[in-house]
N, C-alpha and C. Protein backbone atom coordinates (compact mmCIF):
# COMPACT_ATOMS: atom_id res chain seq x y z
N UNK A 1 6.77 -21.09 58.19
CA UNK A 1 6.28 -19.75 57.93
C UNK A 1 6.65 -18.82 59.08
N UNK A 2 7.18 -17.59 58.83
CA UNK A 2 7.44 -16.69 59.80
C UNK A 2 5.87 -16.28 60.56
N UNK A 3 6.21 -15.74 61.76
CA UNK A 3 5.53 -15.30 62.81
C UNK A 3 4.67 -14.08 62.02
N UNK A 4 3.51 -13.76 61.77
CA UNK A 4 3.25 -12.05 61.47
C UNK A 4 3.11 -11.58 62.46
N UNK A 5 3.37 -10.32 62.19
CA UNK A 5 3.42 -9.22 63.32
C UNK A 5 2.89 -8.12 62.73
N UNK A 6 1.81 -7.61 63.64
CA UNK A 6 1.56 -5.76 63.35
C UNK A 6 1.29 -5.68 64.32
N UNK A 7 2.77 -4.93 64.57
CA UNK A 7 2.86 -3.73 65.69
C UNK A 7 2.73 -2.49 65.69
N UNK A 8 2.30 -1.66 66.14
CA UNK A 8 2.06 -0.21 66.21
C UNK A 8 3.56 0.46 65.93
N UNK A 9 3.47 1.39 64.99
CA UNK A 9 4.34 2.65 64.82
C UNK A 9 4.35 3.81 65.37
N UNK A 10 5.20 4.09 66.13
CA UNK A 10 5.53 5.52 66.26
C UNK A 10 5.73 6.61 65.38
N UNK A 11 4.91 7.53 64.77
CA UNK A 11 4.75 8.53 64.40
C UNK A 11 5.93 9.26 64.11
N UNK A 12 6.24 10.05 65.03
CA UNK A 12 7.31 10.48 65.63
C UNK A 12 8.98 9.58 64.92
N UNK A 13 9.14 8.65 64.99
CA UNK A 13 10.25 7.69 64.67
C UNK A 13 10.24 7.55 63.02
N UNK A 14 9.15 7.88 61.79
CA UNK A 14 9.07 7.59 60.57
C UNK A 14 10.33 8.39 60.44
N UNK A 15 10.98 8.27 59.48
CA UNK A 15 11.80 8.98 58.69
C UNK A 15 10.99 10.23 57.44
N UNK A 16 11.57 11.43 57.90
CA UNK A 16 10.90 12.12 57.00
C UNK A 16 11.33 12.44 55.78
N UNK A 17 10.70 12.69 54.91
CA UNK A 17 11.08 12.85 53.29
C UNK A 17 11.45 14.26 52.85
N UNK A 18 11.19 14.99 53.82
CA UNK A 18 11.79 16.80 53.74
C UNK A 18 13.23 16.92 53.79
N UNK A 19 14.05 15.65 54.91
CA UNK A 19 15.43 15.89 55.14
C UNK A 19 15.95 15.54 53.47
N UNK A 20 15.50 14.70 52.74
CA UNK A 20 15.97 14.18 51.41
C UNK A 20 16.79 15.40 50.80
N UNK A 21 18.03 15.14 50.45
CA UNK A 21 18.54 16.48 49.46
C UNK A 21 18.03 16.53 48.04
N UNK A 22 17.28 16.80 47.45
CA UNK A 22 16.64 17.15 46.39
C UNK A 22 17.37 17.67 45.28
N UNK A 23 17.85 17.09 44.16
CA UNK A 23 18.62 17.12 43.40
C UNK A 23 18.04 18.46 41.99
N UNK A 24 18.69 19.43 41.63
CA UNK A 24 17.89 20.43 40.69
C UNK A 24 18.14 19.92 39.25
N UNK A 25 16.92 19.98 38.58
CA UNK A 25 16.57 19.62 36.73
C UNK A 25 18.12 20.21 36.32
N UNK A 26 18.36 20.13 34.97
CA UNK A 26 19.70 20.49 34.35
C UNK A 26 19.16 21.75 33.87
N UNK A 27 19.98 22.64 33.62
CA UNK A 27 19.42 24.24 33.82
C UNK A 27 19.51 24.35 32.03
N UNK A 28 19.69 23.03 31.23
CA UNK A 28 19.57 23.22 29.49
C UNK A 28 18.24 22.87 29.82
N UNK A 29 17.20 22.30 30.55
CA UNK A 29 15.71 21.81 30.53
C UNK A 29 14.67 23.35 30.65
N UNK A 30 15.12 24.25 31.15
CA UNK A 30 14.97 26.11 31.34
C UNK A 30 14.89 26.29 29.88
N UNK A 31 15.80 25.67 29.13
CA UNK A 31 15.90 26.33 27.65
C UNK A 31 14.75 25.82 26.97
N UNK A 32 14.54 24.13 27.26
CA UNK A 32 13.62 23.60 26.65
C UNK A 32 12.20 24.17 26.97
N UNK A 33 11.78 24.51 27.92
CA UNK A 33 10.91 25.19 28.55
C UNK A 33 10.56 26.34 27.67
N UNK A 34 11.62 27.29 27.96
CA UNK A 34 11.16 28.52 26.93
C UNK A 34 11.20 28.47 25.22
N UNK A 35 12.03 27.26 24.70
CA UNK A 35 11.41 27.58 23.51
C UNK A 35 9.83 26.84 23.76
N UNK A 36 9.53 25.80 24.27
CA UNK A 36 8.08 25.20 24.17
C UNK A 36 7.21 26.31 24.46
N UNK A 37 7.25 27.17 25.28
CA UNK A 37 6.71 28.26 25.60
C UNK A 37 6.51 28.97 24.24
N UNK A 38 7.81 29.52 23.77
CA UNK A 38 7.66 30.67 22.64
C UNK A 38 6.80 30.16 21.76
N UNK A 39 6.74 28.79 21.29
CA UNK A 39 6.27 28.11 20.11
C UNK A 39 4.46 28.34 20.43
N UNK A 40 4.46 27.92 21.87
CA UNK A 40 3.06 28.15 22.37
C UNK A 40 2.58 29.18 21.78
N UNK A 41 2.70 30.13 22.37
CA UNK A 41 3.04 31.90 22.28
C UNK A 41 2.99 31.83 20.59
N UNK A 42 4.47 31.41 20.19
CA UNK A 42 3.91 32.11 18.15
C UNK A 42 2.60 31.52 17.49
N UNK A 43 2.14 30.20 18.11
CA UNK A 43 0.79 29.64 17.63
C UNK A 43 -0.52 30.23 17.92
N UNK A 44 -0.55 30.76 18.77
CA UNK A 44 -1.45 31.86 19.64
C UNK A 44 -1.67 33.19 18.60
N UNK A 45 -0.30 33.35 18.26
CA UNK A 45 -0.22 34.60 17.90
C UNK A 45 -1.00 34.52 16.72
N UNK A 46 -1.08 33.70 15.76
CA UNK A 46 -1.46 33.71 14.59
C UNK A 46 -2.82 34.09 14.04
N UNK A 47 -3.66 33.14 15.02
CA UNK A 47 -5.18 33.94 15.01
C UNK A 47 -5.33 35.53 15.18
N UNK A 48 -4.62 36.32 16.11
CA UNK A 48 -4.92 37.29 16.05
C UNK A 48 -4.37 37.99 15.22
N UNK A 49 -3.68 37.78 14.52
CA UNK A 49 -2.86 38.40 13.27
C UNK A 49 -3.63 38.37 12.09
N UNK A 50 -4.60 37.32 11.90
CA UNK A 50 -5.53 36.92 10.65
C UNK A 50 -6.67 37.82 11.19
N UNK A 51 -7.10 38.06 12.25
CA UNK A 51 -8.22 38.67 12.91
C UNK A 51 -7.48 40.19 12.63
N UNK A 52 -6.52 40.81 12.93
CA UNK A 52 -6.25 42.00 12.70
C UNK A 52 -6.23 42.35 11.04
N UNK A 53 -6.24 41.70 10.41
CA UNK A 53 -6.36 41.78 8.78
C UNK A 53 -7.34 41.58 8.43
N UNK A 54 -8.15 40.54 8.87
CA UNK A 54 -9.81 40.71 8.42
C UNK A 54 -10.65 41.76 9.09
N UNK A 55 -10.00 42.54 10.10
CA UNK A 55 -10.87 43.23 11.00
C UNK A 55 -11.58 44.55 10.29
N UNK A 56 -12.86 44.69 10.02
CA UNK A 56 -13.59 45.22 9.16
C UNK A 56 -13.75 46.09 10.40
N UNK A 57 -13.86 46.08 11.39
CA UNK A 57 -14.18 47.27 12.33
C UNK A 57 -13.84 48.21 12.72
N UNK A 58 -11.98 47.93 12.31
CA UNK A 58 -11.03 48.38 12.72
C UNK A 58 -10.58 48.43 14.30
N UNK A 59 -11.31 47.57 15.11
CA UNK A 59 -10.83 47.32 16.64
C UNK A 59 -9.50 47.00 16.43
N UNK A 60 -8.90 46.30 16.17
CA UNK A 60 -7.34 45.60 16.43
C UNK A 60 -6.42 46.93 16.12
N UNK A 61 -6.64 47.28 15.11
CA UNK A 61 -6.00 48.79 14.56
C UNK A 61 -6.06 49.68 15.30
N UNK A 62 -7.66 50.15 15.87
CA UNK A 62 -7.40 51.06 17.35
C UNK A 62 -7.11 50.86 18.52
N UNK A 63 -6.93 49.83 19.00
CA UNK A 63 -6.16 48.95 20.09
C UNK A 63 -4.99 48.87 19.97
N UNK A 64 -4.21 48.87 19.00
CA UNK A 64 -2.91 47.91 18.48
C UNK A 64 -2.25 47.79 19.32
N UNK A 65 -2.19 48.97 20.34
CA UNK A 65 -0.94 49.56 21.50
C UNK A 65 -1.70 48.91 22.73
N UNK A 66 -2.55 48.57 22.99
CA UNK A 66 -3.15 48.10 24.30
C UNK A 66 -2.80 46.33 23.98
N UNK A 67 -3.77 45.69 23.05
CA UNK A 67 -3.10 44.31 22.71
C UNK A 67 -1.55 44.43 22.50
N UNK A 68 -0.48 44.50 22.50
CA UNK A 68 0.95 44.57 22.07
C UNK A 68 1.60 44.71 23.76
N UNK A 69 0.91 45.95 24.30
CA UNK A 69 1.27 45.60 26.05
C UNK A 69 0.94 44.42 26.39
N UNK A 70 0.00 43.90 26.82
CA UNK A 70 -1.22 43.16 27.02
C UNK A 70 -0.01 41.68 26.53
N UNK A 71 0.07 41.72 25.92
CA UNK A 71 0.40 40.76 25.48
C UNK A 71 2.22 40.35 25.43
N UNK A 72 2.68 41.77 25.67
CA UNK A 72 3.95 41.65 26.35
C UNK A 72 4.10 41.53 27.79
N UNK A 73 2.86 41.91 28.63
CA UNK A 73 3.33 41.60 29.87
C UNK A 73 3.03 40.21 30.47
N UNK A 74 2.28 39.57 29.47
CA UNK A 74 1.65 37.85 29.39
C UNK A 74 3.03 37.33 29.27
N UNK A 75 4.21 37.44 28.39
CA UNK A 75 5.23 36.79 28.43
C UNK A 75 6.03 36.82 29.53
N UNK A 76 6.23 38.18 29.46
CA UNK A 76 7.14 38.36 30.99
C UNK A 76 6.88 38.17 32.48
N UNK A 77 5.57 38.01 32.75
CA UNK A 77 4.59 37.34 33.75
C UNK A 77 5.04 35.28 33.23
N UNK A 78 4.92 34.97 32.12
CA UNK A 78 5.16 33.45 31.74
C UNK A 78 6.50 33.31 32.33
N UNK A 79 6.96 34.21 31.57
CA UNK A 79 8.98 34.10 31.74
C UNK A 79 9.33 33.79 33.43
N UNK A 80 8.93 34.70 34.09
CA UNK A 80 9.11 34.47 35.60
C UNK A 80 8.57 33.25 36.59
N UNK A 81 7.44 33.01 36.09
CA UNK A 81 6.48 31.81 36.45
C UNK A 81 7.14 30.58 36.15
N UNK A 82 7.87 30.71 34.82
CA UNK A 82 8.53 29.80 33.85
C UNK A 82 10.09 29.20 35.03
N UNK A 83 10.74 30.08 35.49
CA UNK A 83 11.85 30.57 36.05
C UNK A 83 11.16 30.01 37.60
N UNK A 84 10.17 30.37 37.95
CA UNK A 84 10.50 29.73 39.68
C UNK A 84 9.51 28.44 39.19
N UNK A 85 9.30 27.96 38.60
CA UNK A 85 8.68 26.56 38.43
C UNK A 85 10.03 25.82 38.39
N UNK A 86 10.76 26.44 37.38
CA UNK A 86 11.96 25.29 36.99
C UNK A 86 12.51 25.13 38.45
N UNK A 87 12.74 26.40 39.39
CA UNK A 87 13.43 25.86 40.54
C UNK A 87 13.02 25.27 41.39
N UNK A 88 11.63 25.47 41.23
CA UNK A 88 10.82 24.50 42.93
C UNK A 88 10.99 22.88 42.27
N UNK A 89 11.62 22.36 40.87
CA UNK A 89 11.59 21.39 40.85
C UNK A 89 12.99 20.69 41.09
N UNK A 90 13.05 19.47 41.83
CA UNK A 90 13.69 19.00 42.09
C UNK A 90 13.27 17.03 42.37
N UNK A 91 14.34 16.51 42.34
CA UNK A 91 14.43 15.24 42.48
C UNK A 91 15.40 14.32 43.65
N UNK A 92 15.22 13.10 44.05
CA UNK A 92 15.75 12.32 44.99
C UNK A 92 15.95 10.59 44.37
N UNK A 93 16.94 9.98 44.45
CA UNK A 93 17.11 8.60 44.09
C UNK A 93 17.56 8.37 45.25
N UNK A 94 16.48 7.57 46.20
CA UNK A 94 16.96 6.78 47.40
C UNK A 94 16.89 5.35 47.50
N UNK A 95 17.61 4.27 48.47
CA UNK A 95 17.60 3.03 48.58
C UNK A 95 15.95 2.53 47.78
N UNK A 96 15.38 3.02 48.62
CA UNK A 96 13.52 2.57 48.77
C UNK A 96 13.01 3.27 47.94
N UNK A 97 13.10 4.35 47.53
CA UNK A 97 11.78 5.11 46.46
C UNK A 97 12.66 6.21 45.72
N UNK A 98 11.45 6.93 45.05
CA UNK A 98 12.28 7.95 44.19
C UNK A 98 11.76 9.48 44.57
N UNK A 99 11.92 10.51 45.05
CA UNK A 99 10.72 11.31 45.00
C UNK A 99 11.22 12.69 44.12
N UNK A 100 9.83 13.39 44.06
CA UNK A 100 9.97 14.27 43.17
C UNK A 100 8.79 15.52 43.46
N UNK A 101 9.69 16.36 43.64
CA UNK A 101 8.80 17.98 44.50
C UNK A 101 8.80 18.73 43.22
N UNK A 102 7.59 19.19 42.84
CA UNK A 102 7.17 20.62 42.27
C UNK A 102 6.38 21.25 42.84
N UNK A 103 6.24 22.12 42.32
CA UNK A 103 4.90 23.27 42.41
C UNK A 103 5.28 24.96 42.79
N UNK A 104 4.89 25.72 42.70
CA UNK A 104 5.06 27.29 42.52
C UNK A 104 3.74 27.87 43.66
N UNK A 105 2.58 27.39 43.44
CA UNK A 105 1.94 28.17 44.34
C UNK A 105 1.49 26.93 45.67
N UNK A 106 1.24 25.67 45.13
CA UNK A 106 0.95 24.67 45.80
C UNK A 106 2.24 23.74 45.72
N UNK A 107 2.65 22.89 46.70
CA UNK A 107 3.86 22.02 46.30
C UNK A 107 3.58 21.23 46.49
N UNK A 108 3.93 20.00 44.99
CA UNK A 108 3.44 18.92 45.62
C UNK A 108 5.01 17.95 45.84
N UNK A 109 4.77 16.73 46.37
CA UNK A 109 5.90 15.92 46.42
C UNK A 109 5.30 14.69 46.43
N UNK A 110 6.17 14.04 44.94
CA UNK A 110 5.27 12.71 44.53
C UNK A 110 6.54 11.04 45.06
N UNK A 111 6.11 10.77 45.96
CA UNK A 111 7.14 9.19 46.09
C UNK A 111 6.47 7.99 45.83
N UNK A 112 7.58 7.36 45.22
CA UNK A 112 7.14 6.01 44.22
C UNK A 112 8.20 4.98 45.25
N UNK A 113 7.66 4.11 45.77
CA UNK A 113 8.53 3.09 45.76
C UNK A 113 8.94 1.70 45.53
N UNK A 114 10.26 1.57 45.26
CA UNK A 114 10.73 0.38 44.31
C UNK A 114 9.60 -0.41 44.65
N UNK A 115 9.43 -1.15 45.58
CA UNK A 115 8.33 -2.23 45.25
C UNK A 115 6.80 -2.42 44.76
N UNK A 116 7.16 -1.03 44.81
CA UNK A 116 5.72 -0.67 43.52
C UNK A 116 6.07 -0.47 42.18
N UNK A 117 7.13 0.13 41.70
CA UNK A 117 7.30 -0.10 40.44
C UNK A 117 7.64 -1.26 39.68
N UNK A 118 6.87 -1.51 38.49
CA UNK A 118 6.89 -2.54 37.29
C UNK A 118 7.63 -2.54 36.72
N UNK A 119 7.65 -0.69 35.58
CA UNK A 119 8.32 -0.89 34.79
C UNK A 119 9.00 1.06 34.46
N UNK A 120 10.19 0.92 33.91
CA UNK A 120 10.88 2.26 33.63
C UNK A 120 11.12 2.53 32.23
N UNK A 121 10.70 3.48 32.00
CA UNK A 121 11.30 4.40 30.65
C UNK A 121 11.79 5.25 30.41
N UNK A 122 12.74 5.12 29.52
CA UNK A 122 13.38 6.62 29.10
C UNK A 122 12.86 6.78 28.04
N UNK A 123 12.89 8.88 27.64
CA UNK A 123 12.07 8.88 26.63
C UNK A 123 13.15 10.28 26.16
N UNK A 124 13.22 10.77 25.04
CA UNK A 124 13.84 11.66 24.56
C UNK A 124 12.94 12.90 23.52
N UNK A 125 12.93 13.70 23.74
CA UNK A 125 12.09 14.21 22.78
C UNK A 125 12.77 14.62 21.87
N UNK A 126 12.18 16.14 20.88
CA UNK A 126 13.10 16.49 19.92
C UNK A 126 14.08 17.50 20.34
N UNK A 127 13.53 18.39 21.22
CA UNK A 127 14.42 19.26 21.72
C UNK A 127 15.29 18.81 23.51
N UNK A 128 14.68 18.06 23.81
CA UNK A 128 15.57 17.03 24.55
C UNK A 128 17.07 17.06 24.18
N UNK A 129 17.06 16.18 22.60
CA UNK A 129 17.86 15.71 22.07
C UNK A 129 18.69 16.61 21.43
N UNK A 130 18.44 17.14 21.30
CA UNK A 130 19.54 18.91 20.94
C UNK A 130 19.99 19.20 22.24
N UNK A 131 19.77 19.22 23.19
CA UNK A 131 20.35 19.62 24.32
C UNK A 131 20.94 18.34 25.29
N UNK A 132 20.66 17.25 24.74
CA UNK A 132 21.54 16.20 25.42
C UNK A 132 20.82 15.96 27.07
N UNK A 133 19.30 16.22 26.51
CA UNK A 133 18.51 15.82 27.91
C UNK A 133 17.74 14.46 27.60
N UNK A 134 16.92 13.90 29.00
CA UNK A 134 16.47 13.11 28.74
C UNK A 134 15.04 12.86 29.88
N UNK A 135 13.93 12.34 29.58
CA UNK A 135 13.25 12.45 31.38
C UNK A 135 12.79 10.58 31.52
N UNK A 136 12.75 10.13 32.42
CA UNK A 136 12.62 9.16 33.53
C UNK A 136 10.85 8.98 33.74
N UNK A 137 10.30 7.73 33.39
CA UNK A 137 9.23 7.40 33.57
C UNK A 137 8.63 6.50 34.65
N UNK A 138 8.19 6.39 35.87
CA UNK A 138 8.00 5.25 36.51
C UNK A 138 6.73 4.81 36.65
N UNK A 139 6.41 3.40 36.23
CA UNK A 139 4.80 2.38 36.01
C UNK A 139 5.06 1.93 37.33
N UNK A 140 3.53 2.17 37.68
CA UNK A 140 3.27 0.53 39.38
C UNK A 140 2.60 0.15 38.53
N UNK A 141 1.89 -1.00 39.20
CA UNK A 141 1.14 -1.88 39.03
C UNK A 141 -0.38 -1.14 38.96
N UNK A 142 -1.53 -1.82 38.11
CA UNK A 142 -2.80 -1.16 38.24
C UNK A 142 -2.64 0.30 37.55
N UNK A 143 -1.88 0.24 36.40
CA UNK A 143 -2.05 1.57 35.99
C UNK A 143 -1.18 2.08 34.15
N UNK A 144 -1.98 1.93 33.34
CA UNK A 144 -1.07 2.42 31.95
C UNK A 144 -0.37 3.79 31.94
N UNK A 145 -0.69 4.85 32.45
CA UNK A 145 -0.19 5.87 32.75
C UNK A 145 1.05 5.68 33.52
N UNK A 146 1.91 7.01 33.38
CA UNK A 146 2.88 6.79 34.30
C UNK A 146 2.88 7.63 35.78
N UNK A 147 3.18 6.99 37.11
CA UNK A 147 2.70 7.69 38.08
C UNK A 147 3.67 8.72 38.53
N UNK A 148 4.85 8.61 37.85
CA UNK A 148 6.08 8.79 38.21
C UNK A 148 6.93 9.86 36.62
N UNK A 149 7.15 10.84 36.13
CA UNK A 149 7.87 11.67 35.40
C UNK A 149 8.97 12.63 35.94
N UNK A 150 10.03 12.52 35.23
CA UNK A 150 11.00 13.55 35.86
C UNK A 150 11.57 13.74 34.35
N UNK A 151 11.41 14.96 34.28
CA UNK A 151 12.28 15.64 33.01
C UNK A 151 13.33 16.02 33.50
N UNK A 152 14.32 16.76 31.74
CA UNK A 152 15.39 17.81 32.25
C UNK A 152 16.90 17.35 32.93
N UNK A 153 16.69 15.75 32.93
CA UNK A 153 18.26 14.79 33.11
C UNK A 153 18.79 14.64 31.89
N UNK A 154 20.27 14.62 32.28
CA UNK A 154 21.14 14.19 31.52
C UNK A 154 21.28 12.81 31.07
N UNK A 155 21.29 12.58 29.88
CA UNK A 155 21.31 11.39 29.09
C UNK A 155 21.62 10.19 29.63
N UNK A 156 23.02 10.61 30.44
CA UNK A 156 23.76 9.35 31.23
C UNK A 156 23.01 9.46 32.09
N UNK A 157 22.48 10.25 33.03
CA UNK A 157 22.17 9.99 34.15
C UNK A 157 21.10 9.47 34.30
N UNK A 158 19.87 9.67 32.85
CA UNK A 158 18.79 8.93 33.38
C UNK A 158 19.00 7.65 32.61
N UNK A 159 20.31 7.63 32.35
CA UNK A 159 20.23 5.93 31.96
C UNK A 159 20.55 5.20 32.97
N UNK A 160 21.26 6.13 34.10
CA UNK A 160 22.00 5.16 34.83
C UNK A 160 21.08 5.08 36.33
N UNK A 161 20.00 6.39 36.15
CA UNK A 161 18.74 6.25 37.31
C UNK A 161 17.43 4.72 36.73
N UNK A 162 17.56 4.51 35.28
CA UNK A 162 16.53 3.66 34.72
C UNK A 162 17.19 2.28 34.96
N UNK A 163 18.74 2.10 35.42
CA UNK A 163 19.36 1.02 35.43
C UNK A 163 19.42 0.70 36.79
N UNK A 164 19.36 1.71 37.51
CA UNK A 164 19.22 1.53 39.00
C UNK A 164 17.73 0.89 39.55
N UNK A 165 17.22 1.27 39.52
CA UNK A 165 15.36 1.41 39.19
C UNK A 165 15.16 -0.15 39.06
N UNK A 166 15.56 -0.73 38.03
CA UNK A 166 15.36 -2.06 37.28
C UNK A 166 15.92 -3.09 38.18
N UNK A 167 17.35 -2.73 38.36
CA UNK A 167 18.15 -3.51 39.00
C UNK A 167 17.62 -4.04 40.30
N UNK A 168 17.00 -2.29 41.26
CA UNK A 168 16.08 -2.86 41.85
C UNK A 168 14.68 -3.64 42.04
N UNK A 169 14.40 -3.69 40.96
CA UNK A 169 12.98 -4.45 40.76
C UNK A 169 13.25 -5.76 40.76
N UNK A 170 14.12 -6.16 40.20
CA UNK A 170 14.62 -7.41 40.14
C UNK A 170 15.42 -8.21 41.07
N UNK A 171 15.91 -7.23 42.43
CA UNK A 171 15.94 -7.60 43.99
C UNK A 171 14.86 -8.00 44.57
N UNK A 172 14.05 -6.76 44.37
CA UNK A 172 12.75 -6.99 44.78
C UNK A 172 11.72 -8.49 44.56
N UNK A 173 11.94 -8.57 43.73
CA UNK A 173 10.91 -10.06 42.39
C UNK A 173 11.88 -11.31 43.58
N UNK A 174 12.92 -10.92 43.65
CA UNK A 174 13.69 -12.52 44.18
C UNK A 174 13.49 -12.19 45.49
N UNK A 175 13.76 -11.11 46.21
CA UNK A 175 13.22 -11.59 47.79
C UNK A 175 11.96 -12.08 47.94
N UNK A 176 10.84 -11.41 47.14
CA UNK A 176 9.45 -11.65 47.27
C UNK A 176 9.08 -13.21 46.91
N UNK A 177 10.09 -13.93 45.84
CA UNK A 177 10.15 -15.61 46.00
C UNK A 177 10.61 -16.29 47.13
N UNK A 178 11.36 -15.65 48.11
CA UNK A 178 11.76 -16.07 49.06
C UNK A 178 10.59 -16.24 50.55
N UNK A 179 10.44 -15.21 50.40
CA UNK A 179 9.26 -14.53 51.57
C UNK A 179 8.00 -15.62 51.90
N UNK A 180 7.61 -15.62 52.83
CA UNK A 180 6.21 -16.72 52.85
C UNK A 180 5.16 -16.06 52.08
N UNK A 181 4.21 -16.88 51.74
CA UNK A 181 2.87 -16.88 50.91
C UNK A 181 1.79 -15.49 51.68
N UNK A 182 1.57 -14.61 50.90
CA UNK A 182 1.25 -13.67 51.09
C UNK A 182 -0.26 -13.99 51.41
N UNK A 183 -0.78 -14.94 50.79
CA UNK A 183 -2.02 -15.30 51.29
C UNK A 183 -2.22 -15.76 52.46
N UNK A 184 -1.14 -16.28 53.46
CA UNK A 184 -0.97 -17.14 53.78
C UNK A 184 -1.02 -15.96 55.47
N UNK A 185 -0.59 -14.70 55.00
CA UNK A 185 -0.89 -13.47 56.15
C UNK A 185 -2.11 -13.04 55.88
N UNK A 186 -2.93 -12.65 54.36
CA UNK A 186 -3.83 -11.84 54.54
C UNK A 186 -4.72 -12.70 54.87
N UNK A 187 -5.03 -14.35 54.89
CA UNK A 187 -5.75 -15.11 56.06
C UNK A 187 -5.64 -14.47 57.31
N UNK A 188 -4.54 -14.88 57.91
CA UNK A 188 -3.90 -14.02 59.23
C UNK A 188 -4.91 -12.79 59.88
N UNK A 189 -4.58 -11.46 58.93
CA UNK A 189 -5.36 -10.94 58.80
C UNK A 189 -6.70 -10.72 58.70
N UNK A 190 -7.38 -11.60 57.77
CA UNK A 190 -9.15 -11.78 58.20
C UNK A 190 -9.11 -12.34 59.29
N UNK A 191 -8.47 -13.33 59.57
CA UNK A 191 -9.18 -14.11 60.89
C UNK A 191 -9.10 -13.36 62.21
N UNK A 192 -7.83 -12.38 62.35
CA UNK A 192 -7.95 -11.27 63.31
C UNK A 192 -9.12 -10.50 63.12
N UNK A 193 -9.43 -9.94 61.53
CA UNK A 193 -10.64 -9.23 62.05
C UNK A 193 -11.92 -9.83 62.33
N UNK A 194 -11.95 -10.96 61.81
CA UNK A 194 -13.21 -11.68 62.12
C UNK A 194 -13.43 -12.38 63.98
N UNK A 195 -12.38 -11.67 64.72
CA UNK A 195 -12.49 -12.32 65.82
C UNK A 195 -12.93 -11.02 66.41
N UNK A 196 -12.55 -9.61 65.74
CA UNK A 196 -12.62 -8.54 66.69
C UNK A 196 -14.14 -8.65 66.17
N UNK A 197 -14.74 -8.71 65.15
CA UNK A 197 -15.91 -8.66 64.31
C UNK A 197 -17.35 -9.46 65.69
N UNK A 198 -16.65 -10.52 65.86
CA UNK A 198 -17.50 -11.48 66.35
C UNK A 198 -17.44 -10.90 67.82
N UNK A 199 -16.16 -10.77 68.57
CA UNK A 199 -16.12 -10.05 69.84
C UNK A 199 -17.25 -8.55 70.01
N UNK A 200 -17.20 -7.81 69.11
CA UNK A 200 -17.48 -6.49 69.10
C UNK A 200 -19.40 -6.86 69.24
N UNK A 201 -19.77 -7.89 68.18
CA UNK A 201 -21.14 -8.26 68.55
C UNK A 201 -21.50 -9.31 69.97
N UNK A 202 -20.40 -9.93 70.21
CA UNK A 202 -21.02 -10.53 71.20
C UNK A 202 -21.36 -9.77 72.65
């Protein structure tokens, strides 16, 4: 059995995840966006259209011009929002993990790495598939959800990011047969703390 070791890290020496070049969504995933949007938007619309025809009060009728702004500047406020969302998103396929930055007012940046992931999916939707897109799913362990989504790739490419992904999991699975008995450290481990445990009371 190898020696364990935990040694202290330098801070300072981690590799940071900001230098990562961050790869941008396919700019046909913008399209998909705004029709999902419009569709939003025409479903919306409908109630108030049945409400302006039943309207016995005649509010909608003396409004018409205030709701119609109102409701044009909701799109074009969406449209722009729509537009710097798509760009703050971006993606990374590195040796060790995958990461993935969004956000518009808050940013987040989500990293998964290979030896946490189980399992990968590709998934296609309907308008995906008119545009020859595709998005990337990544499972860890302890979890049915996926922790990991990236829309807005190209077909090949997230076949060939879901083939990468796998390929590595299955490096992973055979070094980890190789490696000593994992129980065999987190003993290791209790018995260090049970010495600081016993020191600290004596």
């Amino acid at each position: 059995m190898q020696e364990f070791k935990n040694e202290t890290i330098d801070i300072s020496t981690l590799p940071k995840f900001e230098e990562a070049k961050l790869q941008p969504l396919q700019k046909g995933y913008f399209k998909v966006m705004l029709i999902q949007r419009a569709i939003f938007y025409g479903l919306l619309l409908i109630p108030i259209l049945v409400l302006f025809f039943i309207d016995t009060n005649d509010f909608f009728e003396e409004n018409v011009i205030y709701i119609v702004i109102t409701w044009l500047v909701l799109i074009i406020l969406n449209f722009f929002f729509l537009k710097l969302s798509f760009a703050k998103k971006g993606f990374a396929l590195r040796g060790h993990d995958v990461i993935f930055k969004s956000g518009v007012i808050s940013e987040t940046t989500i990293i998964v790495t290979n030896n946490r992931v189980q399992h990968v999916a590709l998934h296609q939707g309907m308008l995906s598939r008119i545009f020859g897109l595709a998005s990337i799913e990544l499972f860890t362990a302890g979890g049915s959800a996926s922790d990991l989504k990236i829309n807005g790739l190209l077909l090949d490419d997230a076949k060939k990011i879901k083939e990468s992904v796998s390929e590595r999991i299955i490096e992973i699975t055979e070094e980890a047969k190789q490696e000593p008995d994992v129980l065999d450290i987190e003993n290791h481990i209790h018995i260090e703390t049970s010495n600081l445990k016993e020191e600290s009371d004596d």
